[in-house]
C-alpha atoms as a PDB file:
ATOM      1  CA  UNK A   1       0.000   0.000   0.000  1.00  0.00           C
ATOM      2  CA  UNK A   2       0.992   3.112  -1.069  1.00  0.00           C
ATOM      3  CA  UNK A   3       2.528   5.463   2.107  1.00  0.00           C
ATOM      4  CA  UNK A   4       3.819   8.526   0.371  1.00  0.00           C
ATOM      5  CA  UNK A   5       3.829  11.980   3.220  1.00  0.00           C
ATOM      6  CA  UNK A   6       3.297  15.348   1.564  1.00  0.00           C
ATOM      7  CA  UNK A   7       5.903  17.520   1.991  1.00  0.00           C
ATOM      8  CA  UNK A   8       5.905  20.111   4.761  1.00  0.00           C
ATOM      9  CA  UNK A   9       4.769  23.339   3.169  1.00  0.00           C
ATOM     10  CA  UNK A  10       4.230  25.139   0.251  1.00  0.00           C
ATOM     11  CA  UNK A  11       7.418  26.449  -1.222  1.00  0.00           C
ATOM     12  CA  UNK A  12       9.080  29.323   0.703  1.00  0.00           C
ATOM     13  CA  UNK A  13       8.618  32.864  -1.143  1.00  0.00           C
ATOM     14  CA  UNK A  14      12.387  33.832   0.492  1.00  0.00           C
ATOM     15  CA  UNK A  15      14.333  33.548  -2.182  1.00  0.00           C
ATOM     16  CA  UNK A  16      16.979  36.086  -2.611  1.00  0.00           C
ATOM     17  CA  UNK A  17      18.887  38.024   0.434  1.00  0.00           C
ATOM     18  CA  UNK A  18      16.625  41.080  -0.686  1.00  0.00           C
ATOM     19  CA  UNK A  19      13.581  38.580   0.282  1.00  0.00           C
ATOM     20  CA  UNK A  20      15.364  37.490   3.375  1.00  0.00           C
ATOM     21  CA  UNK A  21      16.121  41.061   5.101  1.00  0.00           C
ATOM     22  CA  UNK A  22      12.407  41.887   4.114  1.00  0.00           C
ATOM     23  CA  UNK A  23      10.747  39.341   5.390  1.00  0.00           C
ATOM     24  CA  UNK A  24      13.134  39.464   8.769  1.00  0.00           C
ATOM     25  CA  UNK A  25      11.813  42.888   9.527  1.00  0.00           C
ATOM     26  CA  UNK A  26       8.430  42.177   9.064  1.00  0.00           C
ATOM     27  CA  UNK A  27       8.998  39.389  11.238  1.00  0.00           C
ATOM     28  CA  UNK A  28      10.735  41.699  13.944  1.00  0.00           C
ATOM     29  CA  UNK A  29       7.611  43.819  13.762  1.00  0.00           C
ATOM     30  CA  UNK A  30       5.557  41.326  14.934  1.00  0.00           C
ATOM     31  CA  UNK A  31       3.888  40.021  11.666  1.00  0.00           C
ATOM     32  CA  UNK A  32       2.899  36.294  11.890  1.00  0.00           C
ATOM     33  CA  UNK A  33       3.712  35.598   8.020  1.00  0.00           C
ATOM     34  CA  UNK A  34       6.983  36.890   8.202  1.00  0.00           C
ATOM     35  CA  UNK A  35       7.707  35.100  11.289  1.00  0.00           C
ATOM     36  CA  UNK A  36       6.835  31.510  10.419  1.00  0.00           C
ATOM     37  CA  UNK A  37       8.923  31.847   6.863  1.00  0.00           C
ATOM     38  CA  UNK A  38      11.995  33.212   8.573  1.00  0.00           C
ATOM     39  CA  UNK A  39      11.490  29.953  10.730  1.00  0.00           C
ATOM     40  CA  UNK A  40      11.270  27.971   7.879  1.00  0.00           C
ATOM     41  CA  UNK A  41      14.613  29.614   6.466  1.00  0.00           C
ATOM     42  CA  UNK A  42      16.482  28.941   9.270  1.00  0.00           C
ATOM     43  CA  UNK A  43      14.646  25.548  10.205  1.00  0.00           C
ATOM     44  CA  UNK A  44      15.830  23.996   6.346  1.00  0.00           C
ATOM     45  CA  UNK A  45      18.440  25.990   5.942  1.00  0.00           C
ATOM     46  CA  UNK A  46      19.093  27.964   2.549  1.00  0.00           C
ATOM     47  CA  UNK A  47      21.958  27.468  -0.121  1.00  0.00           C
ATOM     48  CA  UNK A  48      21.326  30.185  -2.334  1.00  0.00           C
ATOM     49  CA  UNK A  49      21.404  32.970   0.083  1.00  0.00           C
ATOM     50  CA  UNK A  50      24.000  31.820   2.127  1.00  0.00           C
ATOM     51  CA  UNK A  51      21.863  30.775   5.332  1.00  0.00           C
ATOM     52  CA  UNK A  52      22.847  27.240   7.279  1.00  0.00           C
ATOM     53  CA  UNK A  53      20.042  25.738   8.872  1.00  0.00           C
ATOM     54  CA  UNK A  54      19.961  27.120  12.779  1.00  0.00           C
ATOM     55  CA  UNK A  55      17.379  25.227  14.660  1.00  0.00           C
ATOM     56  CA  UNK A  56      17.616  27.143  17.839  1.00  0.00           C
ATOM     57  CA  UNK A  57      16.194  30.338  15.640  1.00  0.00           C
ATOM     58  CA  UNK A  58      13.689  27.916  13.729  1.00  0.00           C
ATOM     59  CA  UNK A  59      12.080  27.376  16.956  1.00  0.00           C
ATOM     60  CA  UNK A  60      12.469  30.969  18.309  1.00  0.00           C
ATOM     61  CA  UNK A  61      10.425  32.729  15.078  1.00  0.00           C
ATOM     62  CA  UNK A  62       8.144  29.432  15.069  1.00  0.00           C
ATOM     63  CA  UNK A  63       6.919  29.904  18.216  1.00  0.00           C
ATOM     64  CA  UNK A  64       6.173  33.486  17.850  1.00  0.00           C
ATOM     65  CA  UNK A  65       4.381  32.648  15.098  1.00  0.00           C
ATOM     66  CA  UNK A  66       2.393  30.014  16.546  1.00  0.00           C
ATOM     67  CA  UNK A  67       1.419  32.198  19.914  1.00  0.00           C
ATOM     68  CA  UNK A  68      -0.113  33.934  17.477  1.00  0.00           C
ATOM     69  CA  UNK A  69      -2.128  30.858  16.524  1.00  0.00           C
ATOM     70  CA  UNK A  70      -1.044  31.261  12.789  1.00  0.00           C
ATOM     71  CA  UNK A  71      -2.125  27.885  11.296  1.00  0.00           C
ATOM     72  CA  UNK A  72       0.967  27.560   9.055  1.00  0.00           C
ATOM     73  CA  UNK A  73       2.966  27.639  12.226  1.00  0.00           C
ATOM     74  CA  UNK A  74       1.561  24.748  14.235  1.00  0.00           C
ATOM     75  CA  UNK A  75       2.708  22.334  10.705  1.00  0.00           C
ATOM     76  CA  UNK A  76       5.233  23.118  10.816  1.00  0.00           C
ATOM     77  CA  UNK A  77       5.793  22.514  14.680  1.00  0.00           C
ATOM     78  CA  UNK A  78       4.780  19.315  13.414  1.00  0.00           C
ATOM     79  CA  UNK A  79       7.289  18.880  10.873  1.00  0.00           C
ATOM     80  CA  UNK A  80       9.723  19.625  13.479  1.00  0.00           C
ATOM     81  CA  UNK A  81       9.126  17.546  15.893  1.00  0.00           C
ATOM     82  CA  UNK A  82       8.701  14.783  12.884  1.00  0.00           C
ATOM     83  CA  UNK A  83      12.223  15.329  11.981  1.00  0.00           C
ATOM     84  CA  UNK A  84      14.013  16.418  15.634  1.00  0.00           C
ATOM     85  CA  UNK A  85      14.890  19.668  13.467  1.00  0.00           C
ATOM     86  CA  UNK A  86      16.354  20.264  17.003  1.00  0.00           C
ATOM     87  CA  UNK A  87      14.558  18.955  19.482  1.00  0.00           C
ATOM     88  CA  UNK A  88      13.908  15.606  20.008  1.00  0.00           C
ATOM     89  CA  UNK A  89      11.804  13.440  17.748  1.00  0.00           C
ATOM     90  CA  UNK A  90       8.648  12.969  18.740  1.00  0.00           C
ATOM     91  CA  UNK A  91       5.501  11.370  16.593  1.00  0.00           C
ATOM     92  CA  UNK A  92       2.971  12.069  19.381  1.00  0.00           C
ATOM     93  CA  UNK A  93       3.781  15.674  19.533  1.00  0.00           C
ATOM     94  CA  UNK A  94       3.955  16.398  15.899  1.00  0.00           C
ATOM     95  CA  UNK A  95       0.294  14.639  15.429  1.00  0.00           C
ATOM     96  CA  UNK A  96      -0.574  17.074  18.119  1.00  0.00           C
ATOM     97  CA  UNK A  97       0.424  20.503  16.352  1.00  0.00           C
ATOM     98  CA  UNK A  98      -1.280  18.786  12.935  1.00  0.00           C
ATOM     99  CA  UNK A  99      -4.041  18.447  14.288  1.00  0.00           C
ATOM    100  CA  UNK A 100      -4.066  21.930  15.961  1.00  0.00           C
ATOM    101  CA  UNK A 101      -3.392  22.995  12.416  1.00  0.00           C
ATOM    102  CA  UNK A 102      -5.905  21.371  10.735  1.00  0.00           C
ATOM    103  CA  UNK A 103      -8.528  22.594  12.699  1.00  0.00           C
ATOM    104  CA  UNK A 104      -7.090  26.085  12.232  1.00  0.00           C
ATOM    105  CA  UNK A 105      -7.368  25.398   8.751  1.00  0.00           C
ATOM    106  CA  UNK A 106      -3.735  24.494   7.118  1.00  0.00           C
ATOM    107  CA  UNK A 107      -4.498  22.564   4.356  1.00  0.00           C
ATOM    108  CA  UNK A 108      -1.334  21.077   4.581  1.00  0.00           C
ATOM    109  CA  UNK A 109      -1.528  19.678   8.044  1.00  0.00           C
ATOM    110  CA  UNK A 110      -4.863  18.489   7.043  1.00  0.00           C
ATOM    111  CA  UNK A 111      -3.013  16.130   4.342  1.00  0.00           C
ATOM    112  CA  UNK A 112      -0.077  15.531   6.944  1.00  0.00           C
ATOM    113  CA  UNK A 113      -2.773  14.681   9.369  1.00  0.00           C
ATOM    114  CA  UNK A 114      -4.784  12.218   7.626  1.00  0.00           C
ATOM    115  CA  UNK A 115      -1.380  10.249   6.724  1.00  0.00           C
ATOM    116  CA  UNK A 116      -0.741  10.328  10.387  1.00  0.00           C
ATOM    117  CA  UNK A 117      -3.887   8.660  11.718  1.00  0.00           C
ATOM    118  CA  UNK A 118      -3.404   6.469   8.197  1.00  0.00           C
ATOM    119  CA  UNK A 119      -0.349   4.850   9.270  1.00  0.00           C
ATOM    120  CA  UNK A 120      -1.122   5.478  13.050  1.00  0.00           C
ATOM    121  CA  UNK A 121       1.906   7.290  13.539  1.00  0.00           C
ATOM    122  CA  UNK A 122       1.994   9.419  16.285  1.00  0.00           C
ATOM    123  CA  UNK A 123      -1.922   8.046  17.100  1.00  0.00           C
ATOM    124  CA  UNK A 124      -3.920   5.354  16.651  1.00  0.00           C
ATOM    125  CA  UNK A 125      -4.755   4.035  13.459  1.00  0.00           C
ATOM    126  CA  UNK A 126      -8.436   5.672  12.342  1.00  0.00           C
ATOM    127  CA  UNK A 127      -9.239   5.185   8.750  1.00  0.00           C
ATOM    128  CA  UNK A 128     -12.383   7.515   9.383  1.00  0.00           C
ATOM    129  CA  UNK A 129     -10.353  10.257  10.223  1.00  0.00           C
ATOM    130  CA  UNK A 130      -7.999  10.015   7.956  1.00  0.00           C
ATOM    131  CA  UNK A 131     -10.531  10.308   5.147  1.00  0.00           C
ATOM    132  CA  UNK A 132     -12.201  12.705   6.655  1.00  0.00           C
ATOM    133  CA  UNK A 133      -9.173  15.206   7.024  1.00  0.00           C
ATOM    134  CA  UNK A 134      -7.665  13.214   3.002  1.00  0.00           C
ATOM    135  CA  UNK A 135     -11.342  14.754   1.888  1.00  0.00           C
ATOM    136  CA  UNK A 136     -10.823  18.197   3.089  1.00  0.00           C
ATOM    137  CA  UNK A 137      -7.252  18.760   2.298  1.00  0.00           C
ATOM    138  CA  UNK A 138      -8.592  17.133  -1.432  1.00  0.00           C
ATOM    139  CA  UNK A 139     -11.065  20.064  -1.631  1.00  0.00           C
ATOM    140  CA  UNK A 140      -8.300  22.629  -0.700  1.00  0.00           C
ATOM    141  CA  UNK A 141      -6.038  21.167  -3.343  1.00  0.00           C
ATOM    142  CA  UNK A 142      -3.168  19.825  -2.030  1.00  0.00           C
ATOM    143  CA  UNK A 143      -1.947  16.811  -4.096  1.00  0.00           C
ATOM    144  CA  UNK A 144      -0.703  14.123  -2.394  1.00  0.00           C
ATOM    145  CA  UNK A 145      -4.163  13.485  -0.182  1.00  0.00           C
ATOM    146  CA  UNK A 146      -5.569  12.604  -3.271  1.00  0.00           C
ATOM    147  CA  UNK A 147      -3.139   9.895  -2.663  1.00  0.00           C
ATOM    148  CA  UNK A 148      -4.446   8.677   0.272  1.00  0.00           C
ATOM    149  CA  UNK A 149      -8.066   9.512  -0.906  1.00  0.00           C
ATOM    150  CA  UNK A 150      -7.638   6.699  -3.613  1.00  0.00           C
ATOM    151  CA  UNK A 151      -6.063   4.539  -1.514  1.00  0.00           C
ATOM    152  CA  UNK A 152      -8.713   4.244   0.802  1.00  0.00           C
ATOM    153  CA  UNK A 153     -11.647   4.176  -1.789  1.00  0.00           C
ATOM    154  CA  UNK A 154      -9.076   1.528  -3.327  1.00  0.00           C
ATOM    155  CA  UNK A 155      -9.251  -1.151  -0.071  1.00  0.00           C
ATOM    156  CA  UNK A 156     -12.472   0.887   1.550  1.00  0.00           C
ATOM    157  CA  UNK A 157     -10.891   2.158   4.790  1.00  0.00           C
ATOM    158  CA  UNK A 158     -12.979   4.502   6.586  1.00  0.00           C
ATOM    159  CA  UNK A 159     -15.377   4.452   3.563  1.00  0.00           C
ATOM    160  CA  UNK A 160     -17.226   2.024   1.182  1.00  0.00           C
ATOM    161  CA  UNK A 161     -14.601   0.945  -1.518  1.00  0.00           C
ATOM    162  CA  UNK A 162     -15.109   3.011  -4.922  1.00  0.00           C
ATOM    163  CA  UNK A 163     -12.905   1.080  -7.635  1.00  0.00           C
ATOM    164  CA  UNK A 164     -13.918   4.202 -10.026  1.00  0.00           C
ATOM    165  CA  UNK A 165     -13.040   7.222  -8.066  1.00  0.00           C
ATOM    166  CA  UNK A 166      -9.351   5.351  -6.803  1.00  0.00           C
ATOM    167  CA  UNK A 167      -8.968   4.664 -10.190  1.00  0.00           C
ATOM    168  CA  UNK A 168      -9.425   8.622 -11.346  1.00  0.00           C
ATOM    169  CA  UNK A 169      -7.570   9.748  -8.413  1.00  0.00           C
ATOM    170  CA  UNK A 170      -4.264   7.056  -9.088  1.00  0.00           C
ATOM    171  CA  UNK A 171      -3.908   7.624 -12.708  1.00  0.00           C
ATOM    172  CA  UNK A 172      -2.347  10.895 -12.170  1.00  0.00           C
ATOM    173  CA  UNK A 173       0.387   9.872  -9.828  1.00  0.00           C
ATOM    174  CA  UNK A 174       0.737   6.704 -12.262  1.00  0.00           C
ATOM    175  CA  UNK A 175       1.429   8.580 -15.261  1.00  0.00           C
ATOM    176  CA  UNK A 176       3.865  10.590 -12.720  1.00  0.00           C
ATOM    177  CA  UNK A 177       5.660   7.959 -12.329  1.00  0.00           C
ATOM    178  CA  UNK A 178       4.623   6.512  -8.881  1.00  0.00           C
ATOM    179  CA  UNK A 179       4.892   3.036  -9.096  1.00  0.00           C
ATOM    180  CA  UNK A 180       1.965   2.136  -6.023  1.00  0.00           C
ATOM    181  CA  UNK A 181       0.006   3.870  -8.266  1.00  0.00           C
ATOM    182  CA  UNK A 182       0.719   1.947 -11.517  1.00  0.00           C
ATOM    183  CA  UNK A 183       0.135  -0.986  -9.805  1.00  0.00           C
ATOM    184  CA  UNK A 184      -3.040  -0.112  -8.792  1.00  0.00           C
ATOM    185  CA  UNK A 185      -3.913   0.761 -12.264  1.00  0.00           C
ATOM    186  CA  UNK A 186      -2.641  -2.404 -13.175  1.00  0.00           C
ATOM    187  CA  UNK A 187      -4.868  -4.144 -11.009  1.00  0.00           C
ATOM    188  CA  UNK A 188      -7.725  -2.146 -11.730  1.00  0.00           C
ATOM    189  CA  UNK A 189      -7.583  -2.930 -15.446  1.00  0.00           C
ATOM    190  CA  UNK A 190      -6.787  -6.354 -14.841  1.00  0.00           C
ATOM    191  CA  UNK A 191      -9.729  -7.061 -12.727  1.00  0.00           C
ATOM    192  CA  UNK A 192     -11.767  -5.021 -14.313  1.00  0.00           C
ATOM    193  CA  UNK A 193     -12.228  -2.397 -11.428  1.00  0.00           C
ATOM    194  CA  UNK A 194     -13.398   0.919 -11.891  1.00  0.00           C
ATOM    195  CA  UNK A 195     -12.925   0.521 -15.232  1.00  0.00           C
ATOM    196  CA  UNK A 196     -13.180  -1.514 -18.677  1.00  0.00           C
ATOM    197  CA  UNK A 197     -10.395  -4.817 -17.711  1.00  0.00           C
ATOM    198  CA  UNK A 198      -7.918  -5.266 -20.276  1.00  0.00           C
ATOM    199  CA  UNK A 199      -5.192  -7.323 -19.831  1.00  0.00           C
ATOM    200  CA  UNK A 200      -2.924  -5.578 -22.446  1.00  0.00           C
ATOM    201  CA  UNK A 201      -3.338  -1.765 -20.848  1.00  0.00           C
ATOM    202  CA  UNK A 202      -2.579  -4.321 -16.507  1.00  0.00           C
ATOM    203  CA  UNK A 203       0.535  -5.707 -18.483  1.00  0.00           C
ATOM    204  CA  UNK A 204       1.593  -2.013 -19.514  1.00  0.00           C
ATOM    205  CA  UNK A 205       0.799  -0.665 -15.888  1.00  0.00           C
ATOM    206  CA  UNK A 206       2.255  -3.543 -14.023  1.00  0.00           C
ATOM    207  CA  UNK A 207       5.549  -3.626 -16.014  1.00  0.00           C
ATOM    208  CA  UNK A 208       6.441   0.098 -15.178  1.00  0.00           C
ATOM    209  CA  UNK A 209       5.799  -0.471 -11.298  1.00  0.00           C
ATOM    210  CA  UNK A 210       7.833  -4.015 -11.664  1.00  0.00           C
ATOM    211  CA  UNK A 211      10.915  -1.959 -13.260  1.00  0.00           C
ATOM    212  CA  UNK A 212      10.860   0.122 -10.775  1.00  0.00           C
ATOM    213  CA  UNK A 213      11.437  -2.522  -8.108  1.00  0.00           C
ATOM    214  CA  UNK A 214       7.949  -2.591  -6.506  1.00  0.00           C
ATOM    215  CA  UNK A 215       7.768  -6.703  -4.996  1.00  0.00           C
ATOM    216  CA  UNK A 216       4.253  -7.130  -5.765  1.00  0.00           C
ATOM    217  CA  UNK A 217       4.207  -5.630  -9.006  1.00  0.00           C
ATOM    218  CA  UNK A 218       7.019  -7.832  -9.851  1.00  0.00           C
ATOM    219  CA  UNK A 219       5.160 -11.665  -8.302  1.00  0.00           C
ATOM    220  CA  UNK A 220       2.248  -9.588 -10.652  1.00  0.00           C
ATOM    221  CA  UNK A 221       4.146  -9.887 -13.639  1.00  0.00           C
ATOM    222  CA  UNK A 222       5.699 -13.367 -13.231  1.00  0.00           C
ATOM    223  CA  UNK A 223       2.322 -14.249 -13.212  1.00  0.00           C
ATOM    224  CA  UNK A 224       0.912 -13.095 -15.983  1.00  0.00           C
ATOM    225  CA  UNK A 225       3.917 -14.081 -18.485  1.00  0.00           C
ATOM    226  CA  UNK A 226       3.118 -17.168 -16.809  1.00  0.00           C
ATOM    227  CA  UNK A 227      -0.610 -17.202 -18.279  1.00  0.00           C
ATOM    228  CA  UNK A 228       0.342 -15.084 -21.188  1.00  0.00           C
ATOM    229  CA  UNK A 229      -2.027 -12.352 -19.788  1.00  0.00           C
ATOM    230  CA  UNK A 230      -1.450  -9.386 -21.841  1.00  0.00           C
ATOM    231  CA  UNK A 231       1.958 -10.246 -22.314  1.00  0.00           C
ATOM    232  CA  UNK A 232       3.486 -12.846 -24.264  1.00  0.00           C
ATOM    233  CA  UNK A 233       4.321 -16.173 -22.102  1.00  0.00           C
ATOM    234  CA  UNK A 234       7.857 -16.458 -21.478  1.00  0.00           C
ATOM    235  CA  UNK A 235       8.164 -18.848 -17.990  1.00  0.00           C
ATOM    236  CA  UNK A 236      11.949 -18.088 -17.343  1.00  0.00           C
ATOM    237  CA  UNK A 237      11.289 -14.385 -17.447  1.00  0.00           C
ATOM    238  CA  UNK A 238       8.444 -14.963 -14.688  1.00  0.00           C
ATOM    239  CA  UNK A 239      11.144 -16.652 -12.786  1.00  0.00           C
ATOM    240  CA  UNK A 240      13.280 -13.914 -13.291  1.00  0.00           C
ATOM    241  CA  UNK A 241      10.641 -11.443 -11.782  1.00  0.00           C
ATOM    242  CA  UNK A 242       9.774 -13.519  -9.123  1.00  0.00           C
ATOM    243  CA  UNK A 243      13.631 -13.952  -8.023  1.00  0.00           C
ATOM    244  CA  UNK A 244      13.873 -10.299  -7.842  1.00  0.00           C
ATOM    245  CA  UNK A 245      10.333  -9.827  -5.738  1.00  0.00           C
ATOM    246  CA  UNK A 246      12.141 -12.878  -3.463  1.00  0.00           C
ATOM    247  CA  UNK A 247      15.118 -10.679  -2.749  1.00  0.00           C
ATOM    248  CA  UNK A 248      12.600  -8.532  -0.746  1.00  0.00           C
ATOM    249  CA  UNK A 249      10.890 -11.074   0.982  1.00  0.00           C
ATOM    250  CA  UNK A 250       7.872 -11.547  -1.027  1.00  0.00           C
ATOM    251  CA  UNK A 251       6.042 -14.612   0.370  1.00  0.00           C
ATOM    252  CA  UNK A 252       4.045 -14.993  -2.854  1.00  0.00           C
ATOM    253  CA  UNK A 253       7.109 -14.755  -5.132  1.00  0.00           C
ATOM    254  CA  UNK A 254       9.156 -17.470  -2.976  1.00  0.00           C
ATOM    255  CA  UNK A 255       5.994 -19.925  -3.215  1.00  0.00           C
ATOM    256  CA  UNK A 256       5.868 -18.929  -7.005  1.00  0.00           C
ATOM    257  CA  UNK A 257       9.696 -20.216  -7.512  1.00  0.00           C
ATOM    258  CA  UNK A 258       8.726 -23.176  -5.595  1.00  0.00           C
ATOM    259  CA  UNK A 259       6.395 -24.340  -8.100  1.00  0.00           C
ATOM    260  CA  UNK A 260       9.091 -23.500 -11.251  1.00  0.00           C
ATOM    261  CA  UNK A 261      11.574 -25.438  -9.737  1.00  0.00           C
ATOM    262  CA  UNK A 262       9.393 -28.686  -8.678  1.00  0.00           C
ATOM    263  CA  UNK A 263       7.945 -28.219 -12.437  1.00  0.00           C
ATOM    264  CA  UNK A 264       9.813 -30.574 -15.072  1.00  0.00           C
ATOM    265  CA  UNK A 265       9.868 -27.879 -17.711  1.00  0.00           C
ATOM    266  CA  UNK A 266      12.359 -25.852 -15.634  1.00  0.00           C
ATOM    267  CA  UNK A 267      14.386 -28.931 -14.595  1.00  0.00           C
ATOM    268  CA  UNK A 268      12.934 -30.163 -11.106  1.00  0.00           C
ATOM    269  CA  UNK A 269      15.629 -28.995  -9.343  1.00  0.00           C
ATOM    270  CA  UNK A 270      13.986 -30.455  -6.112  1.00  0.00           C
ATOM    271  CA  UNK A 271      16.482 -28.585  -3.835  1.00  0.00           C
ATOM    272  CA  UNK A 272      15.603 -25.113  -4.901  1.00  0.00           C
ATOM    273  CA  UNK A 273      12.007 -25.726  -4.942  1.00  0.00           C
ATOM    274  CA  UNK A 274      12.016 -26.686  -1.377  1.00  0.00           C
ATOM    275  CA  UNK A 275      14.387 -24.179  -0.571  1.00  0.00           C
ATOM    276  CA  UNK A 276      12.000 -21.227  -1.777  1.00  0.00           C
ATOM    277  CA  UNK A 277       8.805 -23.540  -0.085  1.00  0.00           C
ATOM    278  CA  UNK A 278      10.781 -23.325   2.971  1.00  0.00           C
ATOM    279  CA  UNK A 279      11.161 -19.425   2.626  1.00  0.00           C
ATOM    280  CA  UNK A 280       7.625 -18.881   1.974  1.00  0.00           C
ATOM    281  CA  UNK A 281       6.153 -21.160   5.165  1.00  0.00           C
ATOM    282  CA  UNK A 282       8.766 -18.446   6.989  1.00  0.00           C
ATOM    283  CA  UNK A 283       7.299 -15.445   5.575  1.00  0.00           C
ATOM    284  CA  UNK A 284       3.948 -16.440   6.617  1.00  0.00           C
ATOM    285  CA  UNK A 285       2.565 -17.538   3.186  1.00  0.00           C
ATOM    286  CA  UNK A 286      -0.178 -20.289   4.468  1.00  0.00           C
ATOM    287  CA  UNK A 287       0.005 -22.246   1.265  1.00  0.00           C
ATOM    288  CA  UNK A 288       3.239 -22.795   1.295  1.00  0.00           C
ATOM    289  CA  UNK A 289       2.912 -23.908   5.699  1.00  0.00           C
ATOM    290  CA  UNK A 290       0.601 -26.216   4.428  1.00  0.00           C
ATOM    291  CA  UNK A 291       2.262 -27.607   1.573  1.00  0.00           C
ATOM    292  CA  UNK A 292       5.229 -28.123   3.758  1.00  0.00           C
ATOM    293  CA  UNK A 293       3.743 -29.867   6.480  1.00  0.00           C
ATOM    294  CA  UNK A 294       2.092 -32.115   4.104  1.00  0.00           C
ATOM    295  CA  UNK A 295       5.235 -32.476   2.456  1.00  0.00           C
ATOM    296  CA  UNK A 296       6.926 -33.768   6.023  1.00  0.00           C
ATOM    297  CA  UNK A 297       3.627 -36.054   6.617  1.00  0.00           C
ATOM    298  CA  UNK A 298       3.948 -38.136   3.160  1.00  0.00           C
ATOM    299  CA  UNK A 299       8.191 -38.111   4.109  1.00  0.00           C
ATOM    300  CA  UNK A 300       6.880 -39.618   7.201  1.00  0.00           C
ATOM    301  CA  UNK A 301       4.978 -42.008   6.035  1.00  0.00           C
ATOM    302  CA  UNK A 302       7.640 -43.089   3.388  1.00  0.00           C
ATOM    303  CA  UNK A 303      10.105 -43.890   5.922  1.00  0.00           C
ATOM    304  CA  UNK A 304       7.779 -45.708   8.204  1.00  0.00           C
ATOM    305  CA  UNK A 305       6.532 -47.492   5.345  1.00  0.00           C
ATOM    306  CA  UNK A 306       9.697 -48.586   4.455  1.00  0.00           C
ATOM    307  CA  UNK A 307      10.550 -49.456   8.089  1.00  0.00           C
ATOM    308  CA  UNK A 308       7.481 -51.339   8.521  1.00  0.00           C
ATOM    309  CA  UNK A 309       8.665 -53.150   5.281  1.00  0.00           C
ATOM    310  CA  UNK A 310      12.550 -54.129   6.228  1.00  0.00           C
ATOM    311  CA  UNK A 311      11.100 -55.654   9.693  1.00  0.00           C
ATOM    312  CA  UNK A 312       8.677 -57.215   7.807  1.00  0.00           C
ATOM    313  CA  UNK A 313      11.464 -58.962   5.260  1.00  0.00           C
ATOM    314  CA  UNK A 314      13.303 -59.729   8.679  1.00  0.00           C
ATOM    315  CA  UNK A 315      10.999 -61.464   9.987  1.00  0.00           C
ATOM    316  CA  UNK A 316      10.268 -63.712   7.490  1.00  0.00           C
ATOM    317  CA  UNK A 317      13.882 -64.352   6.936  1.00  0.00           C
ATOM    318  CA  UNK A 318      13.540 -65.320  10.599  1.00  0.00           C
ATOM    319  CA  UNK A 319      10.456 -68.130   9.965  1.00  0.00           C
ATOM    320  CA  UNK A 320      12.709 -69.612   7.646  1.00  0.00           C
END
């Protein structure tokens, strides 16, 4: 699942020493604005106009700021205390000034804040919250809720699933180039959700987010050049995809190369295949758990068959 943050603000309108001195004596004169992007300055630091970051200063002009219960201020309190930008880290305190954001109205923290009660970080995990606060920071057009939005219409957390509106709202980040979302859009198309299914436009979508190293998008594609679907069959290749998904622990993929290697087309290299079953059962994967226990049963009963057998023999060498 995708778990992308948005980043902390908008982009700082200090851009030139000129902009700096400005904005510094606005900030001396008590001005909230000024105060919270001189904070920023000194809180990220800035190459072009010669300013290293200098946190104790970040939190001076933040705080003024913030007393003044500007809502810009409070996110990035929270971005802050995300990052121990000097001071220590602290989850549960930067969900705190997000949320005193949000309600102040930062559109920002409203986005920050529905990833934070998405991924329960800093809070309990609430899936009605966070697409309550993904819906409102949606409407006030900040990007990367919409996001979240279609991930939650996507699995329907905190809201009945909508295959059609996570499909609008991925394609966008797809065609950016984020590969959670081109696997979604591969899935959509290949199951037909939220859209017409084609298997040619899944094999398109799934490819990019394999290539760019995404485990499940990879066990995806083995599959379908297993099946041919959408993609011409090519069995080694899937292999090939799998092995990579394996390298990061994919439960599906190991269980996949299990069943290449005990094949005969790929050599029945008996070894490997149990190797990869044995990885799977590890992981978790409850296929592969049961295939290996049944696997140990029938060894079982081998051997005690051919125990029962060789005292058997013996004993009738015995009678005679």
């Amino acid at each position: 699942m995708t778990a992308k943050k948005e980043k902390a603000e908008k982009e700082s309108p200090i851009q030139s020493q000129a902009d700096f001195e400005q904005y510094l004596n606005r900030a001396e004169a008590g001005e909230a604005e000024a105060q919270y992007e001189i904070a920023r300055v000194y809180g990220m630091g800035n190459k072009r106009i010669g300013i290293k970051p200098d946190y104790k200063q970040s939190l001076h002009w933040v705080h003024r700021a913030a007393d003044q219960q500007y809502a810009e201020a409070f996110n990035f309190l929270g971005y802050i205390y995300a990052s121990g930008l000097g001071v220590d880290p602290s989850e549960e305190q930067a969900h705190r000034y997000y949320l005193q954001s949000a309600q102040l109205g930062s559109a920002y923290a409203m986005s920050n804040l529905a990833w934070s009660f998405f991924t329960g970080t800093g809070t309990e995990t609430n899936y009605e919250e966070a697409n309550f606060w993904a819906k409102k920071a949606v409407k006030a057009g900040v990007e990367n809720a919409q996001l979240l939005l279609a991930n939650l219409y996507y699995h329907g957390l905190g809201t009945r699933k909508n295959y059609k509106k996570a499909f609008t709202l991925f394609l966008p980040f797809a065609k950016q180039g984020d590969r959670h979302s081109q696997y979604y859009i591969g899935q959509c198309y290949l199951l037909g959700q939220g859209v017409e299914e084609s298997d040619q436009d899944a094999a398109f979508w799934v490819s990019k987010a394999a290539k760019q190293g995404l485990p499940e998008a990879q066990t995806q594609l083995g599959m379908m050049l297993v099946t041919g679907c959408g993609i011409d069959t090519d069995t080694d290749a899937a292999a090939r995809w799998w092995r990579k998904a394996a390298k990061e622990n994919d439960e599906t993929a190991e269980l996949m190369l299990y069943y290449y290697y005990i094949d005969k087309s790929a050599g029945n290299d008996t070894k490997q295949a149990l190797k990869w079953l044995r990885k799977a059962a590890e992981h978790g994967e409850a296929t592969a758990i049961e295939e290996l226990e049944n696997l140990g049963k029938r060894a079982f009963q081998e051997m005690f068959g051919e125990i029962m057998s060789q005292q058997s023999d013996t004993h009738k060498k015995k009678k005679h």
